[in-house]
PDB file of N, CA and C in Angstrom:
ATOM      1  N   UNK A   1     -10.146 -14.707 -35.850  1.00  0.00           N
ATOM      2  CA  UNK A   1     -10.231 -16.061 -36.308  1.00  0.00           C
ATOM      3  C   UNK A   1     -11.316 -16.108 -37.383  1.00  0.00           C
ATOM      4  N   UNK A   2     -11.111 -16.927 -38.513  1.00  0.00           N
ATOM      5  CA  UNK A   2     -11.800 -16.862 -39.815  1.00  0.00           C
ATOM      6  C   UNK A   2     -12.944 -17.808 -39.317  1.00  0.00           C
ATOM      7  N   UNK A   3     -14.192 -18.064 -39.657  1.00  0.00           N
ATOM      8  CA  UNK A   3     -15.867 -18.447 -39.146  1.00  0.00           C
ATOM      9  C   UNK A   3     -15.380 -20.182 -39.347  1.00  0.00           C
ATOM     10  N   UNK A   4     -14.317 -20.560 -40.295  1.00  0.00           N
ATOM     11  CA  UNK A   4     -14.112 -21.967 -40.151  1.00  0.00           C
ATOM     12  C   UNK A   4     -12.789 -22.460 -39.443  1.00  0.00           C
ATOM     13  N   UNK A   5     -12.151 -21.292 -38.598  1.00  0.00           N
ATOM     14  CA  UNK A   5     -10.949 -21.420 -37.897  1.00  0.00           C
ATOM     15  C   UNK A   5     -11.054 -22.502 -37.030  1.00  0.00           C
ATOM     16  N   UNK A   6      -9.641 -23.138 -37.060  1.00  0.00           N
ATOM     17  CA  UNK A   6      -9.800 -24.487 -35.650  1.00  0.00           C
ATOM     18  C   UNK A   6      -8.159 -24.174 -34.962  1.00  0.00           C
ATOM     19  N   UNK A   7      -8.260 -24.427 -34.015  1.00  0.00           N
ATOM     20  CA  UNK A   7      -6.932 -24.031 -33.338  1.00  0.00           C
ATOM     21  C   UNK A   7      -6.826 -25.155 -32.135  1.00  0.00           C
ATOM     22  N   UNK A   8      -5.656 -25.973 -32.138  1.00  0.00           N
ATOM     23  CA  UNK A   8      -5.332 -26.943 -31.255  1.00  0.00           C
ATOM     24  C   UNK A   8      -3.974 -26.650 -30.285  1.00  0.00           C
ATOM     25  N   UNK A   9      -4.461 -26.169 -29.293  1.00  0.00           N
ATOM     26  CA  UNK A   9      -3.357 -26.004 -28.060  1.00  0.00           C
ATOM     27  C   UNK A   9      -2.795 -27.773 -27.758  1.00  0.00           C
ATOM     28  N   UNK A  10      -1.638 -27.834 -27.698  1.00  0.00           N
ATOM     29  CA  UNK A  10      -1.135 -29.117 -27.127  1.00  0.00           C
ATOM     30  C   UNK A  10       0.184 -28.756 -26.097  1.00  0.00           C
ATOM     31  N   UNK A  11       0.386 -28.811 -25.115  1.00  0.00           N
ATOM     32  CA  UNK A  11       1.761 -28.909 -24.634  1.00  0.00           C
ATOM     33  C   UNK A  11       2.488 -29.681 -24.896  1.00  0.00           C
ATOM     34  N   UNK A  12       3.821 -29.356 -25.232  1.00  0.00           N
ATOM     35  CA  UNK A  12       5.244 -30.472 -25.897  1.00  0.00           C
ATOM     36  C   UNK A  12       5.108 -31.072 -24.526  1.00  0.00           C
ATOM     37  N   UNK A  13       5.998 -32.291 -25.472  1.00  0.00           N
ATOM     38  CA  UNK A  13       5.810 -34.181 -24.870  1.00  0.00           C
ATOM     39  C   UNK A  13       6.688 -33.730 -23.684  1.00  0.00           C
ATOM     40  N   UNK A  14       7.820 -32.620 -24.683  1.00  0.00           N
ATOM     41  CA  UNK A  14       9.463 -32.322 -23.480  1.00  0.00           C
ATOM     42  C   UNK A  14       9.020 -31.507 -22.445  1.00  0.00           C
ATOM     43  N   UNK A  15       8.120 -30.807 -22.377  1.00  0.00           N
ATOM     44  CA  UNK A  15       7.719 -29.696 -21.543  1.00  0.00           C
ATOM     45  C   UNK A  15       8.047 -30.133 -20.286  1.00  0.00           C
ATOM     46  N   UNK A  16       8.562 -29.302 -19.425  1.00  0.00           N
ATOM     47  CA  UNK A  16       9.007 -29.544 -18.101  1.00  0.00           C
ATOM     48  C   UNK A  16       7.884 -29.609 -16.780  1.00  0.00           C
ATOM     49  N   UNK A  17       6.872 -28.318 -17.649  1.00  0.00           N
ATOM     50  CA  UNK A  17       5.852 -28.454 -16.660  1.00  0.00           C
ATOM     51  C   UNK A  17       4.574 -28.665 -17.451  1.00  0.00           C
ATOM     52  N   UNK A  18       3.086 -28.646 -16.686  1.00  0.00           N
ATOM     53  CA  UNK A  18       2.087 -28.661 -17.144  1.00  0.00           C
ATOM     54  C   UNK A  18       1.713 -27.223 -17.276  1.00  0.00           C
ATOM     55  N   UNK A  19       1.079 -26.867 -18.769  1.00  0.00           N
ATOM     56  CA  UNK A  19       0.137 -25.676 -18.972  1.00  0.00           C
ATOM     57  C   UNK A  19      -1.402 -25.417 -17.915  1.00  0.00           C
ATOM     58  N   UNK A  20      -1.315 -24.333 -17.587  1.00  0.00           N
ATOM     59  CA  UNK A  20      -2.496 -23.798 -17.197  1.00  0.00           C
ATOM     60  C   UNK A  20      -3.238 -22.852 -18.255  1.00  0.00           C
ATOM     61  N   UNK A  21      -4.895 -23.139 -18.183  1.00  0.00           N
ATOM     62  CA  UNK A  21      -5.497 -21.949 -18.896  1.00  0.00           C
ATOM     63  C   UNK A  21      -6.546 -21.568 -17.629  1.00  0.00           C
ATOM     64  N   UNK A  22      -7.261 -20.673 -18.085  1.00  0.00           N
ATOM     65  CA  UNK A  22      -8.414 -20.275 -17.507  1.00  0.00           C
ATOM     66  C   UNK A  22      -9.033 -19.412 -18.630  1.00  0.00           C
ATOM     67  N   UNK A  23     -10.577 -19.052 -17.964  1.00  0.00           N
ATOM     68  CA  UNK A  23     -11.384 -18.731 -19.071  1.00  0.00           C
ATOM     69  C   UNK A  23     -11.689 -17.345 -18.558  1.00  0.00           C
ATOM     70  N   UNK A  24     -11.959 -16.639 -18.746  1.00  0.00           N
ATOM     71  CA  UNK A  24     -12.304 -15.171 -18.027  1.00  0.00           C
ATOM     72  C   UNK A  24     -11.992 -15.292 -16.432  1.00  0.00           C
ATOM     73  N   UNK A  25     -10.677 -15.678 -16.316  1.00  0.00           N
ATOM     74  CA  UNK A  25      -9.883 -15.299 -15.050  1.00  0.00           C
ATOM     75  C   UNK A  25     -10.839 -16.150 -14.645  1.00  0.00           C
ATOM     76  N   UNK A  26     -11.959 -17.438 -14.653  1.00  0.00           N
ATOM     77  CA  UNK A  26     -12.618 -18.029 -13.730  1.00  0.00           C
ATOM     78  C   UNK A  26     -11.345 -19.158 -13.566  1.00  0.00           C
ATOM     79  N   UNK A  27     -12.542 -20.415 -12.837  1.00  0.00           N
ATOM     80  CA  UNK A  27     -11.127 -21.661 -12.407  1.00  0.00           C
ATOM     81  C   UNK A  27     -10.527 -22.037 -13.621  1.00  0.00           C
ATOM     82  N   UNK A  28      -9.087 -22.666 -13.364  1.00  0.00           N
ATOM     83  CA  UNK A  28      -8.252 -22.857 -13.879  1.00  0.00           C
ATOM     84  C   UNK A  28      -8.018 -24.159 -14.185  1.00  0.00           C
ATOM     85  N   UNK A  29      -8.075 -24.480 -15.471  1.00  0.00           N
ATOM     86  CA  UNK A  29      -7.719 -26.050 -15.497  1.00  0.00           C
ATOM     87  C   UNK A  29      -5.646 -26.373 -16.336  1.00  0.00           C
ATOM     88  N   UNK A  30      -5.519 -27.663 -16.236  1.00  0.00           N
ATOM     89  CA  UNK A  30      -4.408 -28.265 -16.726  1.00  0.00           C
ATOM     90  C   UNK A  30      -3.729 -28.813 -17.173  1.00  0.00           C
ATOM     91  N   UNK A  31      -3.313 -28.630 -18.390  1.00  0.00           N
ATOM     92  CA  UNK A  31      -2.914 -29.596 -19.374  1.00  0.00           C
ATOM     93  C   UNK A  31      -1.906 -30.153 -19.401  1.00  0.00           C
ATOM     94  N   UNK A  32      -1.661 -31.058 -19.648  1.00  0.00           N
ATOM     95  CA  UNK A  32      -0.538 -31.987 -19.398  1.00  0.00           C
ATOM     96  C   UNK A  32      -0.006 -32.268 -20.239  1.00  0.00           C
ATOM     97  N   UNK A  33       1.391 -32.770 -21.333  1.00  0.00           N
ATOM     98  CA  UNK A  33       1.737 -33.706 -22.438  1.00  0.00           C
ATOM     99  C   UNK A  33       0.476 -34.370 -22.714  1.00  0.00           C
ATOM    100  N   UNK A  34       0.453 -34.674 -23.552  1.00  0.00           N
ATOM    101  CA  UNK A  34      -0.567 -35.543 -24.465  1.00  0.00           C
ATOM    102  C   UNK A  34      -1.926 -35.075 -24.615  1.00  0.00           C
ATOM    103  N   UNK A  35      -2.266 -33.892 -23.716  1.00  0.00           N
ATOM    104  CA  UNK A  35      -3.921 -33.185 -23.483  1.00  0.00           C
ATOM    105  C   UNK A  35      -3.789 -32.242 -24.544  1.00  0.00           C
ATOM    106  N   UNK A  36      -4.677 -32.178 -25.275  1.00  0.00           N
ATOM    107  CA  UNK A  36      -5.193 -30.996 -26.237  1.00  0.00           C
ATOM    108  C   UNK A  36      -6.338 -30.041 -25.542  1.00  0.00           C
ATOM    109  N   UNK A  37      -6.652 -28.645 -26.118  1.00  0.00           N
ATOM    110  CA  UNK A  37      -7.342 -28.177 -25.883  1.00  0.00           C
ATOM    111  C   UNK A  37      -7.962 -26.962 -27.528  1.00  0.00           C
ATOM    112  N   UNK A  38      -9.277 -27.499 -27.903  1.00  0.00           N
ATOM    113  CA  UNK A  38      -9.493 -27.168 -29.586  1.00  0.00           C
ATOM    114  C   UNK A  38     -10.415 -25.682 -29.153  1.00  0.00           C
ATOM    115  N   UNK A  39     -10.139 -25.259 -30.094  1.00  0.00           N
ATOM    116  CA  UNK A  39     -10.639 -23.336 -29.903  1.00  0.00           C
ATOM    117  C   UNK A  39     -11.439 -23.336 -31.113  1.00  0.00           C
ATOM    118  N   UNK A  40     -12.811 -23.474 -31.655  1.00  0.00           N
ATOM    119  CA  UNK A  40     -13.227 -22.641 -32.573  1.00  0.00           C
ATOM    120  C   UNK A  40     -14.305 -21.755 -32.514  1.00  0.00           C
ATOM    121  N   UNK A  41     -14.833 -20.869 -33.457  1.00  0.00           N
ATOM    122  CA  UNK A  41     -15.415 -19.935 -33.420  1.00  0.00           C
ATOM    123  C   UNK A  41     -16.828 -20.815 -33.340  1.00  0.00           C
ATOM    124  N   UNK A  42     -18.031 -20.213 -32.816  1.00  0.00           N
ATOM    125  CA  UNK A  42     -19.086 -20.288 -32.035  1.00  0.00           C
ATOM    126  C   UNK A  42     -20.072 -20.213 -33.421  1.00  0.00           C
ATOM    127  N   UNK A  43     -20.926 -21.132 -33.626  1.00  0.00           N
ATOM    128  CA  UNK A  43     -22.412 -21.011 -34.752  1.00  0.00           C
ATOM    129  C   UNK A  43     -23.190 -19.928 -34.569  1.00  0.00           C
ATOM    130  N   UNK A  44     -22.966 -19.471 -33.010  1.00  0.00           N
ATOM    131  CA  UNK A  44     -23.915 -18.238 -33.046  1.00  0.00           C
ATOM    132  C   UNK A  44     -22.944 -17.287 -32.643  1.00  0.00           C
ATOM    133  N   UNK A  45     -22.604 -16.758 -33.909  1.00  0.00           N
ATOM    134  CA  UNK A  45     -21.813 -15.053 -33.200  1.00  0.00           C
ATOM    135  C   UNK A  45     -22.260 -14.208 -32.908  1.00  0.00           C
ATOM    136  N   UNK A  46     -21.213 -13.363 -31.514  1.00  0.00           N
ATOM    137  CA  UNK A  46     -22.128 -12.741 -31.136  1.00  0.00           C
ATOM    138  C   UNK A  46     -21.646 -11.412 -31.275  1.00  0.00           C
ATOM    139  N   UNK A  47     -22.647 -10.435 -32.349  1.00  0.00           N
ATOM    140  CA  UNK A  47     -22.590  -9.246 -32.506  1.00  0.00           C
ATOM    141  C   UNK A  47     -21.799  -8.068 -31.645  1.00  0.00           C
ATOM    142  N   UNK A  48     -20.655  -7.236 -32.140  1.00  0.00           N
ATOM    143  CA  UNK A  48     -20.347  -6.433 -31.071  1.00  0.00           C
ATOM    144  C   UNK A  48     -20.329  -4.985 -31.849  1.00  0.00           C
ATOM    145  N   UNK A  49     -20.104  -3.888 -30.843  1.00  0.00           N
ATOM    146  CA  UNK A  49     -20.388  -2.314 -31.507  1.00  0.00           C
ATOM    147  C   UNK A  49     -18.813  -1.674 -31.103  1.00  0.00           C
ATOM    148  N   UNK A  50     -18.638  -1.992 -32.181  1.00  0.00           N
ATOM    149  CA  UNK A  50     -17.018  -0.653 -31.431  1.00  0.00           C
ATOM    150  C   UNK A  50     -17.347   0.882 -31.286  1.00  0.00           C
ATOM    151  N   UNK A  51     -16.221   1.056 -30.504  1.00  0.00           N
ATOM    152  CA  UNK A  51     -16.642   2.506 -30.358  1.00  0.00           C
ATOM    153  C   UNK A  51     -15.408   3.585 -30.837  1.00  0.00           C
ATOM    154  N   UNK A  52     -14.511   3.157 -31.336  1.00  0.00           N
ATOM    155  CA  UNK A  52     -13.405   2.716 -32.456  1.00  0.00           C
ATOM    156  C   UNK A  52     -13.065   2.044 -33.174  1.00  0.00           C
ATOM    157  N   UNK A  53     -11.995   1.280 -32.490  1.00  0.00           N
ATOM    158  CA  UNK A  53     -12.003   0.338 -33.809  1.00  0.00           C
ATOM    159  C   UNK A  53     -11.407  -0.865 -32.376  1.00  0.00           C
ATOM    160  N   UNK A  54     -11.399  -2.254 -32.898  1.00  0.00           N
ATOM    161  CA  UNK A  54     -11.725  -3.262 -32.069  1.00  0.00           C
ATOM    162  C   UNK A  54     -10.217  -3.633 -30.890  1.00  0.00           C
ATOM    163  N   UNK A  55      -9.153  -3.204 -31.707  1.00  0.00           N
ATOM    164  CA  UNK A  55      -7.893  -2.919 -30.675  1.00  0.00           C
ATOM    165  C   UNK A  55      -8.384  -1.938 -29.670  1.00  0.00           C
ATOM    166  N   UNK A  56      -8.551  -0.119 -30.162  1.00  0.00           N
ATOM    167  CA  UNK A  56      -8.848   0.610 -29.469  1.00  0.00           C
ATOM    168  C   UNK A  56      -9.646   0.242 -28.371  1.00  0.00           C
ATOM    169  N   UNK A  57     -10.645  -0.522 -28.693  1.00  0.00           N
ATOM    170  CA  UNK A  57     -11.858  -0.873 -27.505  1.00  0.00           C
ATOM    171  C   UNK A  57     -11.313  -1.912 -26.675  1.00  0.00           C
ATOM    172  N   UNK A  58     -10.095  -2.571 -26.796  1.00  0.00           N
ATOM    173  CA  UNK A  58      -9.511  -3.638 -26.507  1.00  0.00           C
ATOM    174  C   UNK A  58      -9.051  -3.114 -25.178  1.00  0.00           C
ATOM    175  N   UNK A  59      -7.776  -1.865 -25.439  1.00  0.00           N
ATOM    176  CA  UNK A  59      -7.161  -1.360 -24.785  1.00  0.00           C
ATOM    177  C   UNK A  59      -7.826  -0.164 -23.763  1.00  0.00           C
ATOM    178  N   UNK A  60      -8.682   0.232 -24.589  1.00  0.00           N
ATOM    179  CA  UNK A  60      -9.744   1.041 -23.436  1.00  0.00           C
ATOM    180  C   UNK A  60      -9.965   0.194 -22.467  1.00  0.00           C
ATOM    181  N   UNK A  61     -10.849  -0.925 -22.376  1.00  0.00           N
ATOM    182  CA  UNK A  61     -11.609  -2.132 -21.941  1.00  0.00           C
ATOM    183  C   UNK A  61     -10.475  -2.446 -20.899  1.00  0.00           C
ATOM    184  N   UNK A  62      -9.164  -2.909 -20.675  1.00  0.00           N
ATOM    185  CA  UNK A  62      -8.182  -3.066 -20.215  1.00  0.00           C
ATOM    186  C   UNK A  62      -7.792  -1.920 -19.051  1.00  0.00           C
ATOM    187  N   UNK A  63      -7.799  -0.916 -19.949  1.00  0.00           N
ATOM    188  CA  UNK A  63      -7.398   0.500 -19.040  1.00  0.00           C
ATOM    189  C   UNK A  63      -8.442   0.470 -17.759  1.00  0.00           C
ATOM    190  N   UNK A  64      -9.803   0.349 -18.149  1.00  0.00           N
ATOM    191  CA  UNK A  64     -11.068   0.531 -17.011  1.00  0.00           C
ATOM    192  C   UNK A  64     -10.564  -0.353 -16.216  1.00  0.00           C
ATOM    193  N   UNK A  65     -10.639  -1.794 -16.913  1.00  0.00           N
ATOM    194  CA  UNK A  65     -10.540  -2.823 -15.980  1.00  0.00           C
ATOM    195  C   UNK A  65      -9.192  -2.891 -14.397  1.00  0.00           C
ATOM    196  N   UNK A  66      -8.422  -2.381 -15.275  1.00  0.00           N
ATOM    197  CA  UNK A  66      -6.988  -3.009 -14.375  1.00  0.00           C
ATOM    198  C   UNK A  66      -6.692  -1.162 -13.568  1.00  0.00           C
ATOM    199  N   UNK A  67      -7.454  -0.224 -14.161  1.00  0.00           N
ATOM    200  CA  UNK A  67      -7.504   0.872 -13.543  1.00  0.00           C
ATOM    201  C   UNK A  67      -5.887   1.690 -13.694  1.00  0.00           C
ATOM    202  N   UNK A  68      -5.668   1.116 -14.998  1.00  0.00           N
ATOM    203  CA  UNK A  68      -4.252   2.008 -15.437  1.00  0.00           C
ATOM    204  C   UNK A  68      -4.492   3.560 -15.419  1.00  0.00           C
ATOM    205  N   UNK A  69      -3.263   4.289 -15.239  1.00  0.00           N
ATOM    206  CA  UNK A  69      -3.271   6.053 -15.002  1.00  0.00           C
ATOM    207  C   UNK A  69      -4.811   6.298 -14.372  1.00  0.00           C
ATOM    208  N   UNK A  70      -4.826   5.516 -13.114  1.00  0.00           N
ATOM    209  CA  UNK A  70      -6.068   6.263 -12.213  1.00  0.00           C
ATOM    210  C   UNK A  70      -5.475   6.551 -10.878  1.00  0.00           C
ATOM    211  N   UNK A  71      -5.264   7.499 -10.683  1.00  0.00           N
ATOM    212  CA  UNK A  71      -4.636   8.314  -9.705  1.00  0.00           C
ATOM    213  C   UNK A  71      -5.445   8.660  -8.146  1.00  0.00           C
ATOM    214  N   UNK A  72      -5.476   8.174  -7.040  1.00  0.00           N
ATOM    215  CA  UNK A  72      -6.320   8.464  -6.057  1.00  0.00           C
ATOM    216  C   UNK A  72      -5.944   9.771  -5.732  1.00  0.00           C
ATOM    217  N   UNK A  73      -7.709  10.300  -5.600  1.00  0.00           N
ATOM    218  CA  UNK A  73      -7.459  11.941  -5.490  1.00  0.00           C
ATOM    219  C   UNK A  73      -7.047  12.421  -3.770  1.00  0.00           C
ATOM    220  N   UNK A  74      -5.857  13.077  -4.009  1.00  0.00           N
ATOM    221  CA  UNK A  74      -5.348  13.102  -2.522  1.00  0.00           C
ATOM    222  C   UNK A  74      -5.947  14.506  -2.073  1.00  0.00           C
ATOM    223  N   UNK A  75      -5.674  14.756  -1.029  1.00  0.00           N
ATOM    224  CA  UNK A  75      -6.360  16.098   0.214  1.00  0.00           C
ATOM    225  C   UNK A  75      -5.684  16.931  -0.179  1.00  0.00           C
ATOM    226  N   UNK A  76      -6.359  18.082   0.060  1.00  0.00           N
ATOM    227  CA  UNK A  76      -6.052  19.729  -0.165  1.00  0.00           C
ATOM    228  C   UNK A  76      -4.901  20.019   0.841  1.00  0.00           C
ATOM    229  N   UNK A  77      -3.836  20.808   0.356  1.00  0.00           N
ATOM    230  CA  UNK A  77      -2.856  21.625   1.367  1.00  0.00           C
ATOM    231  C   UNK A  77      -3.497  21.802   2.558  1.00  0.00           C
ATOM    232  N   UNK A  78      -5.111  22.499   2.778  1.00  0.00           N
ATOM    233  CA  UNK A  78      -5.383  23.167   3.454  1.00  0.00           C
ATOM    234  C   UNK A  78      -6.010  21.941   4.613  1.00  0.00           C
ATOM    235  N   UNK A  79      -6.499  20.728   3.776  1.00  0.00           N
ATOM    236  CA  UNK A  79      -7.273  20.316   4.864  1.00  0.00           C
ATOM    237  C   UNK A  79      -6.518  19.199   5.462  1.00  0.00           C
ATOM    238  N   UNK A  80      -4.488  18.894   4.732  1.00  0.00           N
ATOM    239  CA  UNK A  80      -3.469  18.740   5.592  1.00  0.00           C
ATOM    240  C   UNK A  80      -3.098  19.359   6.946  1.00  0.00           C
ATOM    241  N   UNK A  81      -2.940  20.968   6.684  1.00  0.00           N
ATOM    242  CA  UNK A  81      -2.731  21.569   7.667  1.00  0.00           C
ATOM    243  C   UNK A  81      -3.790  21.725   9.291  1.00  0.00           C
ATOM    244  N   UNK A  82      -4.940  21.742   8.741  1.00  0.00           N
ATOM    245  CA  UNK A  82      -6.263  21.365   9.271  1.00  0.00           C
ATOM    246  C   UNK A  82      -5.377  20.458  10.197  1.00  0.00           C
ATOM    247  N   UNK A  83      -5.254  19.450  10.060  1.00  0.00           N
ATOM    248  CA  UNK A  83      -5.041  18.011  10.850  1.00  0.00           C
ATOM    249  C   UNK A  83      -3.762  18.250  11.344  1.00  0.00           C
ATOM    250  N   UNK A  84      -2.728  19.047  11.298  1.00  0.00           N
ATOM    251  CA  UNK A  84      -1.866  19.092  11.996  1.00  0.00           C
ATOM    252  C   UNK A  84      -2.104  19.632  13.222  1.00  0.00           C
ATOM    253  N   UNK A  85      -2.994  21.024  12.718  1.00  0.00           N
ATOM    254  CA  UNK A  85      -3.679  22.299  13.970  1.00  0.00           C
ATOM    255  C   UNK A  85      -4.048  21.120  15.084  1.00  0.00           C
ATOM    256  N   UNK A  86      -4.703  20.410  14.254  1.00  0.00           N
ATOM    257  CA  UNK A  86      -5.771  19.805  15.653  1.00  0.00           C
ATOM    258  C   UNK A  86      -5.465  19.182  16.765  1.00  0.00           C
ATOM    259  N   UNK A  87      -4.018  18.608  17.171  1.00  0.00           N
ATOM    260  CA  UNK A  87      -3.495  18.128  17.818  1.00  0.00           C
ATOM    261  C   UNK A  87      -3.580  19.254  18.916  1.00  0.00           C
ATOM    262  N   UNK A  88      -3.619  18.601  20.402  1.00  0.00           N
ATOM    263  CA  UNK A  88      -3.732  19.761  21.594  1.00  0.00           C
ATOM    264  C   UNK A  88      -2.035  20.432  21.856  1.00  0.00           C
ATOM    265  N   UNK A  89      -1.211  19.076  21.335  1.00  0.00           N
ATOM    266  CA  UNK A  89       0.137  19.060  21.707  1.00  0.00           C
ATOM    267  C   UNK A  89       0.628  19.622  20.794  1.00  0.00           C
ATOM    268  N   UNK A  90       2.062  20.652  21.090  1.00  0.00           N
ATOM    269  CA  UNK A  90       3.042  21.331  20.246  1.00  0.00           C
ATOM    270  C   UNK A  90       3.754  20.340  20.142  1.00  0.00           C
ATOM    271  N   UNK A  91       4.994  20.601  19.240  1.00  0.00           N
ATOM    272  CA  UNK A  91       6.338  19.951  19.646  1.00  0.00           C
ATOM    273  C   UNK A  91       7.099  20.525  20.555  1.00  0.00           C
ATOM    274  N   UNK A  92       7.191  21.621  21.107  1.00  0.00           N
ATOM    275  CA  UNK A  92       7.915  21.997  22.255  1.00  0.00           C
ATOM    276  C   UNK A  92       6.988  20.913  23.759  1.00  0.00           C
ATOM    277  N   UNK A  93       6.122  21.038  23.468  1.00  0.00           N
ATOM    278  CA  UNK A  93       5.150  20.399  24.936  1.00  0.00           C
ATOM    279  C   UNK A  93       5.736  18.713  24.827  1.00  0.00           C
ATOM    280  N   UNK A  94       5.616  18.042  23.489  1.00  0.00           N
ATOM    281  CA  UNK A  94       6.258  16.654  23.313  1.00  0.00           C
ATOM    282  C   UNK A  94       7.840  16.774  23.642  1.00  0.00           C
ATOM    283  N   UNK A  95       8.324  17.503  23.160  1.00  0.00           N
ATOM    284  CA  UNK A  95       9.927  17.842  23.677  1.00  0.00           C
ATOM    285  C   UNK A  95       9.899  18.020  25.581  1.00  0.00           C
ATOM    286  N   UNK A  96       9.045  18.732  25.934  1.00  0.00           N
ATOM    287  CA  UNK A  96       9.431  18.976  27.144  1.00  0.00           C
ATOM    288  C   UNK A  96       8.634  18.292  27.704  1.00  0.00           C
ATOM    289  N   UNK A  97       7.600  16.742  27.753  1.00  0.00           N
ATOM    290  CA  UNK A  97       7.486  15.590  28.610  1.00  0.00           C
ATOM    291  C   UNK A  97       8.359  14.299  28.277  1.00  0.00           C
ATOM    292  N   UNK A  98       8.674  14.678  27.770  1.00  0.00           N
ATOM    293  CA  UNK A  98      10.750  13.370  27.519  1.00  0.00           C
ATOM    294  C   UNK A  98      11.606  13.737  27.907  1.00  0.00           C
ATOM    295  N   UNK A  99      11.879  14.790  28.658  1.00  0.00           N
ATOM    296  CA  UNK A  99      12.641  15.766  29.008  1.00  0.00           C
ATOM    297  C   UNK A  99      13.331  14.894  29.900  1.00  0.00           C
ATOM    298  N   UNK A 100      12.531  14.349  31.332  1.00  0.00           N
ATOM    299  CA  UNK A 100      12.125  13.760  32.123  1.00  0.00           C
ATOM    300  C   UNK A 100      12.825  12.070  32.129  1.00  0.00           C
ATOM    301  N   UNK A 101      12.516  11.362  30.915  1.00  0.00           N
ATOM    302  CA  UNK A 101      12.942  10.364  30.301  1.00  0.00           C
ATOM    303  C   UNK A 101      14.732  10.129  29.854  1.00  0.00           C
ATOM    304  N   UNK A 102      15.068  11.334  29.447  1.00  0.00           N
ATOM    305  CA  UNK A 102      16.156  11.616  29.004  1.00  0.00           C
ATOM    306  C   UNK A 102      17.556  11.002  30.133  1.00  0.00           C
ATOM    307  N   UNK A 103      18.133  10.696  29.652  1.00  0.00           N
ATOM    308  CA  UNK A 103      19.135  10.268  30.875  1.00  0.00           C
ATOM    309  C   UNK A 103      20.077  11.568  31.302  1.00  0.00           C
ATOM    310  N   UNK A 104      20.604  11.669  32.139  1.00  0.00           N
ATOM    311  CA  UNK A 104      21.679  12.673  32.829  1.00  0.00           C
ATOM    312  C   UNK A 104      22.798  12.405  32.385  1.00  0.00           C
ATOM    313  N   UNK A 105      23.628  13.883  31.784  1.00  0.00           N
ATOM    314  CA  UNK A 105      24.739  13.718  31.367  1.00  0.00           C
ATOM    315  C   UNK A 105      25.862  13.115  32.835  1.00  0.00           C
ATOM    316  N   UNK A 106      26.744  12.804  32.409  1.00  0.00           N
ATOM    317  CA  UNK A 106      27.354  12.175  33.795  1.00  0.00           C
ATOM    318  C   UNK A 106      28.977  12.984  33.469  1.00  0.00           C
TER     319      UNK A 106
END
């Protein structure tokens, strides 16, 4: 936005519903037909440092945030198998106390 930019949000008269905004994901307010809401740039700007270029930092900034391609680091083969060992019970020992349970062929 250019340092003398003005920008007027209005929702149409026809609009079926009311607009919502919010401001950094805080509470949410609602505009209705006939409510405006005016956007301009700030007397005191405030300085920023890219670390590319201002899309790039956009989409970085995004990536951290929402935690896109972050993959939870899952367990080793080994310390799967670990946890199977540990059980006292086989499956033959679980097979053969249902045994019991099982109904009789007739």
């Amino acid at each position: 936005m250019k340092s003398a930019g003005l920008f007027q949000i209005t929702p149409s008269i026809e609009a079926r519903n009311a607009a919502s905004i919010s401001f950094d994901g805080r509470s949410q307010l609602t505009l209705r037909p006939g409510d405006s809401l005016y956007v301009t740039t700030s007397v005191y700007p405030v300085p920023s440092i890219c670390a590319q270029d201002q899309i790039s930092d956009w989409f970085d900034s995004l990536a951290e945030c929402l935690h896109w391609n972050v993959r939870k680091k899952q367990k080793q083969i080994d310390e799967l198998s670990d946890m199977t060992h540990s059980s006292s019970d086989t499956l033959e020992e679980l097979d053969g106390n249902h045994q019991d349970d099982r109904p009789a062929d007739t």
